[in-house]
PDB file of N, CA and C in Angstrom:
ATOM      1  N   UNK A   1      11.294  48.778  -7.129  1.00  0.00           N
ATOM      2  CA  UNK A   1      12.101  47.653  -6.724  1.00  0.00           C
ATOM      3  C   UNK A   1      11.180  46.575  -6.155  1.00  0.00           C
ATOM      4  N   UNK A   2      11.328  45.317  -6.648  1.00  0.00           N
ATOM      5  CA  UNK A   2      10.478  44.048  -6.361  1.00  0.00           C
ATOM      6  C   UNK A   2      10.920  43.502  -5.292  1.00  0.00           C
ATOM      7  N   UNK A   3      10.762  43.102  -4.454  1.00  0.00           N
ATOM      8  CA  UNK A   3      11.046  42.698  -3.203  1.00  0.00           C
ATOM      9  C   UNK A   3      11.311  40.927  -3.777  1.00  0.00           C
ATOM     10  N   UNK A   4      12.712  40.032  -3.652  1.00  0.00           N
ATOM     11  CA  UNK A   4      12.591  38.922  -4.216  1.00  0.00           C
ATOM     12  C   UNK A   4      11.876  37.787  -3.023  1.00  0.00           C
ATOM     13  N   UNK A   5      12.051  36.631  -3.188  1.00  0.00           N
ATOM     14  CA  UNK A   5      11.212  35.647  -2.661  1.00  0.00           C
ATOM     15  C   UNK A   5      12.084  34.378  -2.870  1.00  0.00           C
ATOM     16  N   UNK A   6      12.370  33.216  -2.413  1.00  0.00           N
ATOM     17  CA  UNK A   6      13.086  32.015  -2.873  1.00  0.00           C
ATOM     18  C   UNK A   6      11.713  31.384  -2.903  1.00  0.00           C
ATOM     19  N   UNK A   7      12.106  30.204  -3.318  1.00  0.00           N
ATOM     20  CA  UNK A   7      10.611  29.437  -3.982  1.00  0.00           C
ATOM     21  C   UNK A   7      10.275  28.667  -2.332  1.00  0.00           C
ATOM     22  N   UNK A   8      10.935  28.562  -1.033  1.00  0.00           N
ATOM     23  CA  UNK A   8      10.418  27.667  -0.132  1.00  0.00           C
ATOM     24  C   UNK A   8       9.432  28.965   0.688  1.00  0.00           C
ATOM     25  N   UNK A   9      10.070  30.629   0.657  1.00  0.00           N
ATOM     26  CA  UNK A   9       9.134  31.625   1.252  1.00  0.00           C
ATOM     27  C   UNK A   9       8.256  31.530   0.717  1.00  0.00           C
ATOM     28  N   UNK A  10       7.869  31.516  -0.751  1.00  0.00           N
ATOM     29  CA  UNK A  10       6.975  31.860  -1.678  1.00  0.00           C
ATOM     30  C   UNK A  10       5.528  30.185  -1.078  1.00  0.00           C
ATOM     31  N   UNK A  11       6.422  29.152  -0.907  1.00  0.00           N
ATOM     32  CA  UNK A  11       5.397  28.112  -0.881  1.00  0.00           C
ATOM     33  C   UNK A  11       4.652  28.570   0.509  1.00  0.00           C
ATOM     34  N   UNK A  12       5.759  29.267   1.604  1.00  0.00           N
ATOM     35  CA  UNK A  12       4.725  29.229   2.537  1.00  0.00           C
ATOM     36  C   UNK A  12       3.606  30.063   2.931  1.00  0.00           C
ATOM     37  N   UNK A  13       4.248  31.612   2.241  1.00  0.00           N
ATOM     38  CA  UNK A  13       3.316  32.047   2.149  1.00  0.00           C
ATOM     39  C   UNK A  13       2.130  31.884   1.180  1.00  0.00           C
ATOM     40  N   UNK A  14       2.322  31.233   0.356  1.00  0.00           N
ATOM     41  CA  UNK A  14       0.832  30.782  -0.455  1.00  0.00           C
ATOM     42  C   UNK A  14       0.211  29.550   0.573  1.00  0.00           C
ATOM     43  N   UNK A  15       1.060  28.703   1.321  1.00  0.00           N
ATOM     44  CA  UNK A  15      -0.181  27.894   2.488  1.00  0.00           C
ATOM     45  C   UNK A  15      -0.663  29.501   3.354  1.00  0.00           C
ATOM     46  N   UNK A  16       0.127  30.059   4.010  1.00  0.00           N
ATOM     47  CA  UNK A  16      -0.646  30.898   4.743  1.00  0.00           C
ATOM     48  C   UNK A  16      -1.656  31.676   3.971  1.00  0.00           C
ATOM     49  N   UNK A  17      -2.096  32.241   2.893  1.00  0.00           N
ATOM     50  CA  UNK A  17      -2.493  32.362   2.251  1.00  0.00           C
ATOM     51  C   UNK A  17      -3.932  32.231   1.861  1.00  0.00           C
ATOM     52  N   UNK A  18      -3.904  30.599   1.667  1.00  0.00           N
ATOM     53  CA  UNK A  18      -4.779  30.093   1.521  1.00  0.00           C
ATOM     54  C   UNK A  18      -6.390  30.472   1.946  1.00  0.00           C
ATOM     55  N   UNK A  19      -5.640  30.573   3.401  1.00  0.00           N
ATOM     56  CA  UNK A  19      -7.718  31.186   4.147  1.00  0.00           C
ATOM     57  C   UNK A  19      -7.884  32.514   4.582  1.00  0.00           C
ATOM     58  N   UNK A  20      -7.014  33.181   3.634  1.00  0.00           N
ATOM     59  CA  UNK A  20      -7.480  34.741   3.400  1.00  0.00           C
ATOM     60  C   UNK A  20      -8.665  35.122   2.403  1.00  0.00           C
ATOM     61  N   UNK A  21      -9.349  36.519   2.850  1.00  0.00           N
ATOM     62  CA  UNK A  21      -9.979  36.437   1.513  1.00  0.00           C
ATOM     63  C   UNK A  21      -9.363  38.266   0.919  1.00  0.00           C
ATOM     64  N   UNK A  22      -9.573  38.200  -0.080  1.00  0.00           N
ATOM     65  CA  UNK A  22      -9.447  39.128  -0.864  1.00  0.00           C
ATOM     66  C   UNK A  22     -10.137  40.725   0.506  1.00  0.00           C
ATOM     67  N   UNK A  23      -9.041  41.615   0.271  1.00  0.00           N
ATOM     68  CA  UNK A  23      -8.903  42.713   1.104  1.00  0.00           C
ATOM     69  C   UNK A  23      -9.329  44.092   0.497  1.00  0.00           C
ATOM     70  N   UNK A  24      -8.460  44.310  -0.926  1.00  0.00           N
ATOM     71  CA  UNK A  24      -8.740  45.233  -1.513  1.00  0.00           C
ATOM     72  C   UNK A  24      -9.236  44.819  -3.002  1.00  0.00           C
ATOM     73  N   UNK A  25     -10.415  45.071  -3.877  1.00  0.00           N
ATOM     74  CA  UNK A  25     -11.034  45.119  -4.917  1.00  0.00           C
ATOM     75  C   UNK A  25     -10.840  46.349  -5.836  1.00  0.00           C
ATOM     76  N   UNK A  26      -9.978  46.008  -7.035  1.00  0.00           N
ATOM     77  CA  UNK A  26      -9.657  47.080  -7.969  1.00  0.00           C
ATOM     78  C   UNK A  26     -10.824  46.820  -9.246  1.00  0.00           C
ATOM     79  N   UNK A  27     -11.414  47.818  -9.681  1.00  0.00           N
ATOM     80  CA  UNK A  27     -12.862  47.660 -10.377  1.00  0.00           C
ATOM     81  C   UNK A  27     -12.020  48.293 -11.516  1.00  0.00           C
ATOM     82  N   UNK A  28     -13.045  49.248 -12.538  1.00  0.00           N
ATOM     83  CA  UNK A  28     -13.064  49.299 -13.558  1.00  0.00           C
ATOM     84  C   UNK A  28     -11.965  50.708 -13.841  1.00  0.00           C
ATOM     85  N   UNK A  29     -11.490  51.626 -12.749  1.00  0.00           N
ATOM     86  CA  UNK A  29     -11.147  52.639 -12.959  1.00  0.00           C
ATOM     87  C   UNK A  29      -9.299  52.349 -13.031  1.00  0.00           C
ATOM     88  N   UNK A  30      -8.920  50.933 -12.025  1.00  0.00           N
ATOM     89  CA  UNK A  30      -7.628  50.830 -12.463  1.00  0.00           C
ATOM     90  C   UNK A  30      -6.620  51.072 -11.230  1.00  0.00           C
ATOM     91  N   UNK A  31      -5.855  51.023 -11.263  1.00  0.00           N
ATOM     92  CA  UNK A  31      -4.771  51.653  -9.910  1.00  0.00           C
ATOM     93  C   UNK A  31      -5.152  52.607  -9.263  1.00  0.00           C
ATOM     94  N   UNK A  32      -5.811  53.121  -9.013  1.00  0.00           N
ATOM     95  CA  UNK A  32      -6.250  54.554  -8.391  1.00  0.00           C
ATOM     96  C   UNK A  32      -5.209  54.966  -7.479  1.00  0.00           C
ATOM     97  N   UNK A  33      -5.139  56.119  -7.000  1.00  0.00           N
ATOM     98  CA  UNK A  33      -4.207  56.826  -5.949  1.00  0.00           C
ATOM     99  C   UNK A  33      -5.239  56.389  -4.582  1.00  0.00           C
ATOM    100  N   UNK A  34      -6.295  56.387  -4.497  1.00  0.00           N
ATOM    101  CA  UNK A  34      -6.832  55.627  -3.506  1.00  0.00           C
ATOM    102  C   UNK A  34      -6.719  54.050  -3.360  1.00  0.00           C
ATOM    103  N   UNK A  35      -6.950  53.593  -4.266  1.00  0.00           N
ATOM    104  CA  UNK A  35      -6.636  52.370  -4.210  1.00  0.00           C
ATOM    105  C   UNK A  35      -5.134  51.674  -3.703  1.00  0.00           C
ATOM    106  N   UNK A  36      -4.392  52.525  -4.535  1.00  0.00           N
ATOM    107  CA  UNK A  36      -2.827  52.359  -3.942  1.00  0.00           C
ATOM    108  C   UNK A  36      -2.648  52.055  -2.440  1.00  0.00           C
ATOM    109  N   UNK A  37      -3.470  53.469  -1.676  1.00  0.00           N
ATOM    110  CA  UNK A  37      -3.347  54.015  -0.175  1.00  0.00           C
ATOM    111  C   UNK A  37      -3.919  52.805   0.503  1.00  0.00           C
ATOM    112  N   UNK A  38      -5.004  52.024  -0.160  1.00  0.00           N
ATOM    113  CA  UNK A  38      -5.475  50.768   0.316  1.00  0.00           C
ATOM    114  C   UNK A  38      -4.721  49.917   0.847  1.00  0.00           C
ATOM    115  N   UNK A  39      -4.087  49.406  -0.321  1.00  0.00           N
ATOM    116  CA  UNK A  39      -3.106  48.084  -0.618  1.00  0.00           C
ATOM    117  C   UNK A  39      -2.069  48.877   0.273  1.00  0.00           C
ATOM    118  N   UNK A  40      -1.492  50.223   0.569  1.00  0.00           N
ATOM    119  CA  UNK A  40      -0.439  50.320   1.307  1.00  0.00           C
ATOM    120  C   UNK A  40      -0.765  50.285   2.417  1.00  0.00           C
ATOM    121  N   UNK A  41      -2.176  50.563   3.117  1.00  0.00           N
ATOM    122  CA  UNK A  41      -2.457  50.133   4.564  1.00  0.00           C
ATOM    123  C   UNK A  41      -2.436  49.272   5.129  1.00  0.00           C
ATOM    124  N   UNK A  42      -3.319  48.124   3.766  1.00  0.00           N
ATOM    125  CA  UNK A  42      -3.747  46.754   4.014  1.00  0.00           C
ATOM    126  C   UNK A  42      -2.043  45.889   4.366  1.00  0.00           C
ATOM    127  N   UNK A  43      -1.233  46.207   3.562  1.00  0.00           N
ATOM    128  CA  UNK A  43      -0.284  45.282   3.776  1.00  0.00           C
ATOM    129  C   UNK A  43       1.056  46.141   4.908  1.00  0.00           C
ATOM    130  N   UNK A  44       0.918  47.237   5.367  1.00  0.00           N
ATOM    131  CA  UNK A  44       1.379  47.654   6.921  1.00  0.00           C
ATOM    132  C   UNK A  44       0.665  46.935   7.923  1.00  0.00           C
ATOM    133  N   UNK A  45      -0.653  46.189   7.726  1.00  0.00           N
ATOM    134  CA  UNK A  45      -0.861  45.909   9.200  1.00  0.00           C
ATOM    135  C   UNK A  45      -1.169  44.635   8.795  1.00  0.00           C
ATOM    136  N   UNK A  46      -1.202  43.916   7.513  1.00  0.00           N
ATOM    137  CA  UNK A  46      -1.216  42.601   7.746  1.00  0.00           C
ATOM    138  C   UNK A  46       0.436  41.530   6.816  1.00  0.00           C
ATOM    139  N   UNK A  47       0.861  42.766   6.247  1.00  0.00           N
ATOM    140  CA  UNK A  47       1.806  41.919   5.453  1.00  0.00           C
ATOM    141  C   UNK A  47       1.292  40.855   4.372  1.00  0.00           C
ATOM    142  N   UNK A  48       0.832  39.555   4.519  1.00  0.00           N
ATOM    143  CA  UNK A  48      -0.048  39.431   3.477  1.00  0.00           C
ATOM    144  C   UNK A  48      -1.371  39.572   3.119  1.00  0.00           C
ATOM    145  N   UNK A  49      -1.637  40.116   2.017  1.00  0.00           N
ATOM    146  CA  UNK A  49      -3.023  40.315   1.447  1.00  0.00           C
ATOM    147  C   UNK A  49      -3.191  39.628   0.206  1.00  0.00           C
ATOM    148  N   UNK A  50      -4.576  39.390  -0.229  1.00  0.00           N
ATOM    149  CA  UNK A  50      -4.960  39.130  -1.705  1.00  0.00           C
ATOM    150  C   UNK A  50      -5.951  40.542  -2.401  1.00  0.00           C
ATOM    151  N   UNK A  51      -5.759  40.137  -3.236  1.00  0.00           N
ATOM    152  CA  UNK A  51      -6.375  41.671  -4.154  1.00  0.00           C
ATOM    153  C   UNK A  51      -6.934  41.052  -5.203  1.00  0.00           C
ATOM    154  N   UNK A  52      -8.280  41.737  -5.212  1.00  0.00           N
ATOM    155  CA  UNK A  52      -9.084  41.215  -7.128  1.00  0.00           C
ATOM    156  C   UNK A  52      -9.302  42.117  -7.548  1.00  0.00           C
ATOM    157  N   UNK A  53      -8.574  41.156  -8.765  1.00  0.00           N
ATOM    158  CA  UNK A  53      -8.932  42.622  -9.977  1.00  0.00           C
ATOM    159  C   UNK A  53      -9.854  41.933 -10.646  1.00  0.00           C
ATOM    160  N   UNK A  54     -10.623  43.054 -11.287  1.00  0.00           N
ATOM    161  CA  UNK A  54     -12.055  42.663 -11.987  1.00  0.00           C
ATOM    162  C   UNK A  54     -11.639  42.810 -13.861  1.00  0.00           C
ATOM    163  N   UNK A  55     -10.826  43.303 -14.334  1.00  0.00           N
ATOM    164  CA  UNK A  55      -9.880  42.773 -15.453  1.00  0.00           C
ATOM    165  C   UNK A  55      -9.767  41.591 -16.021  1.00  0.00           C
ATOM    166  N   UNK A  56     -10.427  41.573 -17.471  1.00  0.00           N
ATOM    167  CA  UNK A  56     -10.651  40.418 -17.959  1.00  0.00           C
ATOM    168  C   UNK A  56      -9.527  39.957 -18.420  1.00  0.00           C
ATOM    169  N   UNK A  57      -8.641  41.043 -18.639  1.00  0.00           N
ATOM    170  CA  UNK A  57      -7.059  40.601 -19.697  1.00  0.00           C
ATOM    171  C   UNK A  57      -6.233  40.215 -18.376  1.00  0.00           C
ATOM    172  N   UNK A  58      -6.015  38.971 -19.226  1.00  0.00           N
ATOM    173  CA  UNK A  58      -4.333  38.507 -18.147  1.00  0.00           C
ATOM    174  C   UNK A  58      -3.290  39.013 -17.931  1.00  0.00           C
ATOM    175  N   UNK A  59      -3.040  40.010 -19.065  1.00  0.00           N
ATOM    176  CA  UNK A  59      -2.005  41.075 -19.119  1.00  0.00           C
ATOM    177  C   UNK A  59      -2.256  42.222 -18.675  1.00  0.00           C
ATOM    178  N   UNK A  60      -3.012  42.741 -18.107  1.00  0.00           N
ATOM    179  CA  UNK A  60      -3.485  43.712 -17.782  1.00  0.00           C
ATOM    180  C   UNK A  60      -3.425  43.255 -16.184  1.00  0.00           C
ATOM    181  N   UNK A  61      -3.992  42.453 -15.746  1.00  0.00           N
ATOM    182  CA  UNK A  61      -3.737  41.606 -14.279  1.00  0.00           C
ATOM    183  C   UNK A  61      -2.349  41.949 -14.270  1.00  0.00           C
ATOM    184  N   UNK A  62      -1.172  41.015 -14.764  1.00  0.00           N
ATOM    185  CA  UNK A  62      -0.009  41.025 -14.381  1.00  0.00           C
ATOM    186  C   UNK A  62       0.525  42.004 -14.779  1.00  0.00           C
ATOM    187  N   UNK A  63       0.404  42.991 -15.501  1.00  0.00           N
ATOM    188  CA  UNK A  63       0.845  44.852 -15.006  1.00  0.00           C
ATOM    189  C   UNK A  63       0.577  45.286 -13.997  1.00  0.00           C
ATOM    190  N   UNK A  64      -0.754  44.662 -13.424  1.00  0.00           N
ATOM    191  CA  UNK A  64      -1.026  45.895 -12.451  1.00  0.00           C
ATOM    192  C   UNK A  64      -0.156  45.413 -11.205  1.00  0.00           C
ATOM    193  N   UNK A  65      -0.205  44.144 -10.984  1.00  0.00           N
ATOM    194  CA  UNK A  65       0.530  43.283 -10.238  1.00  0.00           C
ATOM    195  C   UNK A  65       1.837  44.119 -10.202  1.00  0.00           C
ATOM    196  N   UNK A  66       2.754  43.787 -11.427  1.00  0.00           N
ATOM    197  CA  UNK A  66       3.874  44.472 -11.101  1.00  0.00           C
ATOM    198  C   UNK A  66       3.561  45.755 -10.724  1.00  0.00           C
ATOM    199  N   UNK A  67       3.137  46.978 -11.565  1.00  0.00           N
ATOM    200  CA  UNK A  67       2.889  48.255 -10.766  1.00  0.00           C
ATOM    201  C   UNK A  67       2.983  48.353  -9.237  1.00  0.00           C
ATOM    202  N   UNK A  68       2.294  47.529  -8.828  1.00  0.00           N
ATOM    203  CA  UNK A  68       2.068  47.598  -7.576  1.00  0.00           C
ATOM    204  C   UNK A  68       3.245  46.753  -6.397  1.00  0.00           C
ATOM    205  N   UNK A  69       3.915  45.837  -6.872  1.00  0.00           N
ATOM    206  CA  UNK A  69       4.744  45.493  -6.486  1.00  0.00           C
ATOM    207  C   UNK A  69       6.259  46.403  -6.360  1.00  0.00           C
ATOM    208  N   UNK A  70       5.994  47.347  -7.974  1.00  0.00           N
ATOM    209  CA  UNK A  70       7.368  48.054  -7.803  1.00  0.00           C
ATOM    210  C   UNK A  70       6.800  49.231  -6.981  1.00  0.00           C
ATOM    211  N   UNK A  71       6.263  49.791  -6.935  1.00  0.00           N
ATOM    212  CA  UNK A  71       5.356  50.937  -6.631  1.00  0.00           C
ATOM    213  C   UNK A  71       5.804  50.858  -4.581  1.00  0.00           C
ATOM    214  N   UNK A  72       5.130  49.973  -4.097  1.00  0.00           N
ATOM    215  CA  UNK A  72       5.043  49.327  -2.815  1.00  0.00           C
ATOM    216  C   UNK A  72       6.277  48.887  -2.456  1.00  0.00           C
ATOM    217  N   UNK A  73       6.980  48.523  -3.248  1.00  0.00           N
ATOM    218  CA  UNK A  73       8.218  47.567  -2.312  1.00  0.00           C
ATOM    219  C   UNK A  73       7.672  46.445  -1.896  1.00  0.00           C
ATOM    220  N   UNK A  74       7.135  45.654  -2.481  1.00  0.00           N
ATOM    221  CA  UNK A  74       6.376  44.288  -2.350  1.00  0.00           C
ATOM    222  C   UNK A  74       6.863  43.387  -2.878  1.00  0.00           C
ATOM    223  N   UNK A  75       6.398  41.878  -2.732  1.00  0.00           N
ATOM    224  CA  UNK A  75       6.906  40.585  -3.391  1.00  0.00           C
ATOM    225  C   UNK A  75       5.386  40.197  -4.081  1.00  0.00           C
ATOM    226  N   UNK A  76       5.395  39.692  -5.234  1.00  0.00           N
ATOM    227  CA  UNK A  76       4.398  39.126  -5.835  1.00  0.00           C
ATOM    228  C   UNK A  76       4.353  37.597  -5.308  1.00  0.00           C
ATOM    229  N   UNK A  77       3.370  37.177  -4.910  1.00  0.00           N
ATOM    230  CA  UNK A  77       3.608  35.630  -4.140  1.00  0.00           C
ATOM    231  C   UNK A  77       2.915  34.841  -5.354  1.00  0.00           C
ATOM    232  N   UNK A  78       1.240  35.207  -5.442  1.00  0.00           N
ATOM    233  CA  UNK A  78       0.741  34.750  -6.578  1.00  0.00           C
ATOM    234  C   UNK A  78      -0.248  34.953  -7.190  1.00  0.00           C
ATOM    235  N   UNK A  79      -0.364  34.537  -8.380  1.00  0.00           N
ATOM    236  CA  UNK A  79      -1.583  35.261  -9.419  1.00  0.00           C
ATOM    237  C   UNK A  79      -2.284  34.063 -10.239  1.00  0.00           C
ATOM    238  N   UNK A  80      -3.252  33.503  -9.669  1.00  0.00           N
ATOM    239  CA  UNK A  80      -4.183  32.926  -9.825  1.00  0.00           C
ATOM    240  C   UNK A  80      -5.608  33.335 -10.284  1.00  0.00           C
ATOM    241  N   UNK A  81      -5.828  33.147 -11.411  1.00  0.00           N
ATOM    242  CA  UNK A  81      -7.116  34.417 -11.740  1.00  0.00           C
ATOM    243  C   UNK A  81      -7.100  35.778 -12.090  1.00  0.00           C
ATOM    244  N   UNK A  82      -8.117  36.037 -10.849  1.00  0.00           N
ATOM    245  CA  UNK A  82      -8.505  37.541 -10.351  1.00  0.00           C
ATOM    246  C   UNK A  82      -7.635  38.022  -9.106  1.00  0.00           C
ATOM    247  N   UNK A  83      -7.180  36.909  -8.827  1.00  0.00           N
ATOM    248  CA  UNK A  83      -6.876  37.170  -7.249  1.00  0.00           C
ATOM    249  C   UNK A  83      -5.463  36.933  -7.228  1.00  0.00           C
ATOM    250  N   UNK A  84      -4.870  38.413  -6.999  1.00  0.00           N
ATOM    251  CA  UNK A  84      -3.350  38.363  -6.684  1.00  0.00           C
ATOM    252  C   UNK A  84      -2.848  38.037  -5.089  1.00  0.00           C
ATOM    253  N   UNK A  85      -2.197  37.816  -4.840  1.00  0.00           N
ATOM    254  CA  UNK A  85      -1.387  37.575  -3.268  1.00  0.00           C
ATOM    255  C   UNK A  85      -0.123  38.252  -3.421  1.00  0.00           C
ATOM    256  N   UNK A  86       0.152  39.413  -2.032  1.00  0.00           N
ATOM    257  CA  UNK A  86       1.294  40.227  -2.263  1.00  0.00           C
ATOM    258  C   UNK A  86       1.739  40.226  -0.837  1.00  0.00           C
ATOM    259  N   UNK A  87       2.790  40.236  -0.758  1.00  0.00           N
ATOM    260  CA  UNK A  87       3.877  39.724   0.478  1.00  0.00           C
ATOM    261  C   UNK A  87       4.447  41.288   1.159  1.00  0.00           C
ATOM    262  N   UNK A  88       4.692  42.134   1.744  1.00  0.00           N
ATOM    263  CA  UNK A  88       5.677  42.625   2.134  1.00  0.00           C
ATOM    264  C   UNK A  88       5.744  42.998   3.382  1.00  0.00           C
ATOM    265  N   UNK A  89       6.687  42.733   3.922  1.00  0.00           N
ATOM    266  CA  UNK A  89       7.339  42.289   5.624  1.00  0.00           C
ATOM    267  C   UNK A  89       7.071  43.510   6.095  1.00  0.00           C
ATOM    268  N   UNK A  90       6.655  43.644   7.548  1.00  0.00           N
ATOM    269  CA  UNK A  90       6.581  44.834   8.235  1.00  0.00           C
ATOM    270  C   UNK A  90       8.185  45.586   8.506  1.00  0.00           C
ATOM    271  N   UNK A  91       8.246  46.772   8.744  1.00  0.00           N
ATOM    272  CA  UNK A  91       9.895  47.105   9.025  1.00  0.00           C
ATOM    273  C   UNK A  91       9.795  46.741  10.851  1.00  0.00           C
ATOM    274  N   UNK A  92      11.453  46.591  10.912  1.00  0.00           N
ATOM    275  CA  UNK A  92      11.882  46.277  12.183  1.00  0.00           C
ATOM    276  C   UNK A  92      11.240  47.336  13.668  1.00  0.00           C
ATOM    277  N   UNK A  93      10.987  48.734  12.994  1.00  0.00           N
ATOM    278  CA  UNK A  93      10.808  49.400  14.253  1.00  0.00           C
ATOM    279  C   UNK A  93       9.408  49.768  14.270  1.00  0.00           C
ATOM    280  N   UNK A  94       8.222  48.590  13.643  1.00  0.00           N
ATOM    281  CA  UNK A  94       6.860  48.736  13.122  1.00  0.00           C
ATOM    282  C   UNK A  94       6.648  47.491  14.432  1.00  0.00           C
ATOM    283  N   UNK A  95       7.454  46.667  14.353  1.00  0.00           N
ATOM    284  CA  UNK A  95       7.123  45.358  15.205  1.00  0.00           C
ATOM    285  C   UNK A  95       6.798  45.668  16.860  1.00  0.00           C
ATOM    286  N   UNK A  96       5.706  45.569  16.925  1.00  0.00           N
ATOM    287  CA  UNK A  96       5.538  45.759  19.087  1.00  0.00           C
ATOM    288  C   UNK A  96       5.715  44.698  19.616  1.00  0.00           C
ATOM    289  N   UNK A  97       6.598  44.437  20.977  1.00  0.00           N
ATOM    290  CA  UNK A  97       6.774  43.486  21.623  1.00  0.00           C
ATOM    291  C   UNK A  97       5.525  42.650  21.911  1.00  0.00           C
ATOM    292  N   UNK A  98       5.131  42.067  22.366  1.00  0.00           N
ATOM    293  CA  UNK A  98       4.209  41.228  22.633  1.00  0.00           C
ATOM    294  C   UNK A  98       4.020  41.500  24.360  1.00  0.00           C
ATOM    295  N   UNK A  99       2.550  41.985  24.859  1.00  0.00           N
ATOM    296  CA  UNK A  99       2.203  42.257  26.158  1.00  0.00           C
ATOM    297  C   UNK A  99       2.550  41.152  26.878  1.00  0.00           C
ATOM    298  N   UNK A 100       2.802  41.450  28.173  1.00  0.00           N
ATOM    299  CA  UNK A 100       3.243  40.178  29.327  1.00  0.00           C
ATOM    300  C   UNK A 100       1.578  40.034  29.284  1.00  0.00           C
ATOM    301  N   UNK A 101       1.522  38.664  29.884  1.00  0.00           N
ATOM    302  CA  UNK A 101       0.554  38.194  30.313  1.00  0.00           C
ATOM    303  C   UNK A 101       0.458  38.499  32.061  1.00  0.00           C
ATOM    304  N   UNK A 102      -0.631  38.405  32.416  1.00  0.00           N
ATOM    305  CA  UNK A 102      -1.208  39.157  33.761  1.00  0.00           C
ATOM    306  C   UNK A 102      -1.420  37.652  34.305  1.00  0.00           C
ATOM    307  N   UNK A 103      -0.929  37.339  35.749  1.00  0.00           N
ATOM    308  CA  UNK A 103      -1.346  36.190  36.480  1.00  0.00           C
ATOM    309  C   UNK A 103      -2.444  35.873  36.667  1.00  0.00           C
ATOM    310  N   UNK A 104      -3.411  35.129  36.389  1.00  0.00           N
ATOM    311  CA  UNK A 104      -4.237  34.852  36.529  1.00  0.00           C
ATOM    312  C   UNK A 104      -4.768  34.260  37.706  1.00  0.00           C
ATOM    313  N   UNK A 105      -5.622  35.165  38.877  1.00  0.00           N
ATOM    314  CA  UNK A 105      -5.299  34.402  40.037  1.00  0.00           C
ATOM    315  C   UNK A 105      -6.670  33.504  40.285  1.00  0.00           C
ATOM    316  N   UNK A 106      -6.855  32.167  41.234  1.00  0.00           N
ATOM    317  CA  UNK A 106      -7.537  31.479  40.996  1.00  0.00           C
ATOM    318  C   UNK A 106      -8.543  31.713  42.119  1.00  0.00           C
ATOM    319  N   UNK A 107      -9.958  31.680  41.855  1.00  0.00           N
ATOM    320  CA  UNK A 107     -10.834  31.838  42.904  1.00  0.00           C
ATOM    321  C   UNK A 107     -11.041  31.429  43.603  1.00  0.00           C
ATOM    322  N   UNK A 108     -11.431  31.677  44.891  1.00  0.00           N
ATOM    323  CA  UNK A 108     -11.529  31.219  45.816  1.00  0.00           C
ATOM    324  C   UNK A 108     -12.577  29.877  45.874  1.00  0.00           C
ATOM    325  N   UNK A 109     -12.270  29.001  46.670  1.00  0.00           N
ATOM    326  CA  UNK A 109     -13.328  27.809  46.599  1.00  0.00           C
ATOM    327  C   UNK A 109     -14.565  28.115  46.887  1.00  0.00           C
ATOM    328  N   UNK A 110     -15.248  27.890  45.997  1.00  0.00           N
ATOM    329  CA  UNK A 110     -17.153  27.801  46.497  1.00  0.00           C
ATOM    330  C   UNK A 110     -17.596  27.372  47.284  1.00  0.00           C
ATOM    331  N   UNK A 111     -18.109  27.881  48.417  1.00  0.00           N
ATOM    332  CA  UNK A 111     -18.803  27.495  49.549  1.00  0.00           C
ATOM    333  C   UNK A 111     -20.333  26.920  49.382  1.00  0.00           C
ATOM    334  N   UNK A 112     -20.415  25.961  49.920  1.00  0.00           N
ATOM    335  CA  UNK A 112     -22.156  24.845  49.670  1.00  0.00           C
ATOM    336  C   UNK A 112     -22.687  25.431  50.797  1.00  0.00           C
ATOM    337  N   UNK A 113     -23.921  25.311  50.698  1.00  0.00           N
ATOM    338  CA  UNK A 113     -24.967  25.788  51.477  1.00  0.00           C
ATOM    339  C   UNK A 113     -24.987  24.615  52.915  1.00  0.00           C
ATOM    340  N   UNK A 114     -23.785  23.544  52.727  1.00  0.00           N
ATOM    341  CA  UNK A 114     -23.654  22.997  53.981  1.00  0.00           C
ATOM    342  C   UNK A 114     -22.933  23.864  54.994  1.00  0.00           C
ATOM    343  N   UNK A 115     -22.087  24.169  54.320  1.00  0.00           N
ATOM    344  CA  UNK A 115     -20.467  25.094  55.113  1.00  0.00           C
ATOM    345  C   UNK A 115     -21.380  26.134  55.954  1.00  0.00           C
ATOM    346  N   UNK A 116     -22.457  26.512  55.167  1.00  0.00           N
ATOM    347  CA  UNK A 116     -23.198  27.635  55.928  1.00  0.00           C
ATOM    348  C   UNK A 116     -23.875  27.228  57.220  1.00  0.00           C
ATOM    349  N   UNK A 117     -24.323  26.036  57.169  1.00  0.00           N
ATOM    350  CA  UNK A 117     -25.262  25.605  58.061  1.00  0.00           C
ATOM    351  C   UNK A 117     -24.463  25.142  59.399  1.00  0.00           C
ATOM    352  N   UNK A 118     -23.172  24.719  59.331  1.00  0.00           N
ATOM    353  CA  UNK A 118     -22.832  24.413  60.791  1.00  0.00           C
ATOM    354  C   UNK A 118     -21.659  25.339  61.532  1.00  0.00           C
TER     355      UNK A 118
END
């Protein structure tokens, strides 16, 4: 199952996108069962990733793409090249609140070597 996308998610995640670099590298052997475990780590802790495939056929790119999209429960964002971009949202009980911030308390004033003298 492909995870869908409307075309204004899809634009933003291709700006966010943009100044990623490629995470996981699929070489000559193909989808691997390791490779899979990659792309399923990579996108639990970052949600989006890019991926290159080293695949000269364009059709062969956009199989693996889908594979991996149905495979994962992913959204295909985009396929430019070598370099795919794949979307899929963390689940609700994956999300950690965000730590309070700690008061920051302010130091004490610096004493000059006058203060000392009288």
């Amino acid at each position: 199952m492909i995870l869908d996308l409307t075309s204004a998610q899809r634009r933003a995640l291709r700006a966010r996108a943009h100044a990623l670099n490629p995470v996981v590298m699929v070489g000559d052997a193909g989808l691997t069962t390791p490779v899979m475990n990659e792309i399923h780590q990579n996108l639990a802790s970052h949600e989006l990733i890019k991926i290159r495939i080293m695949a000269d056929e364009h059709a062969t790119r956009g199989r693996f793409l889908g594979e991996i999209c149905t495979t994962l429960h992913a959204a295909p964002v985009q396929h430019i090249g070598k370099i795919l971009v794949i979307y899929r949202p963390r689940p609700a009980e994956a999300v950690v609140a965000p730590k309070k911030k700690t008061k920051i308390r302010p130091k004490p004033a610096r004493r000059t070597k006058r203060s000392f003298q009288h």
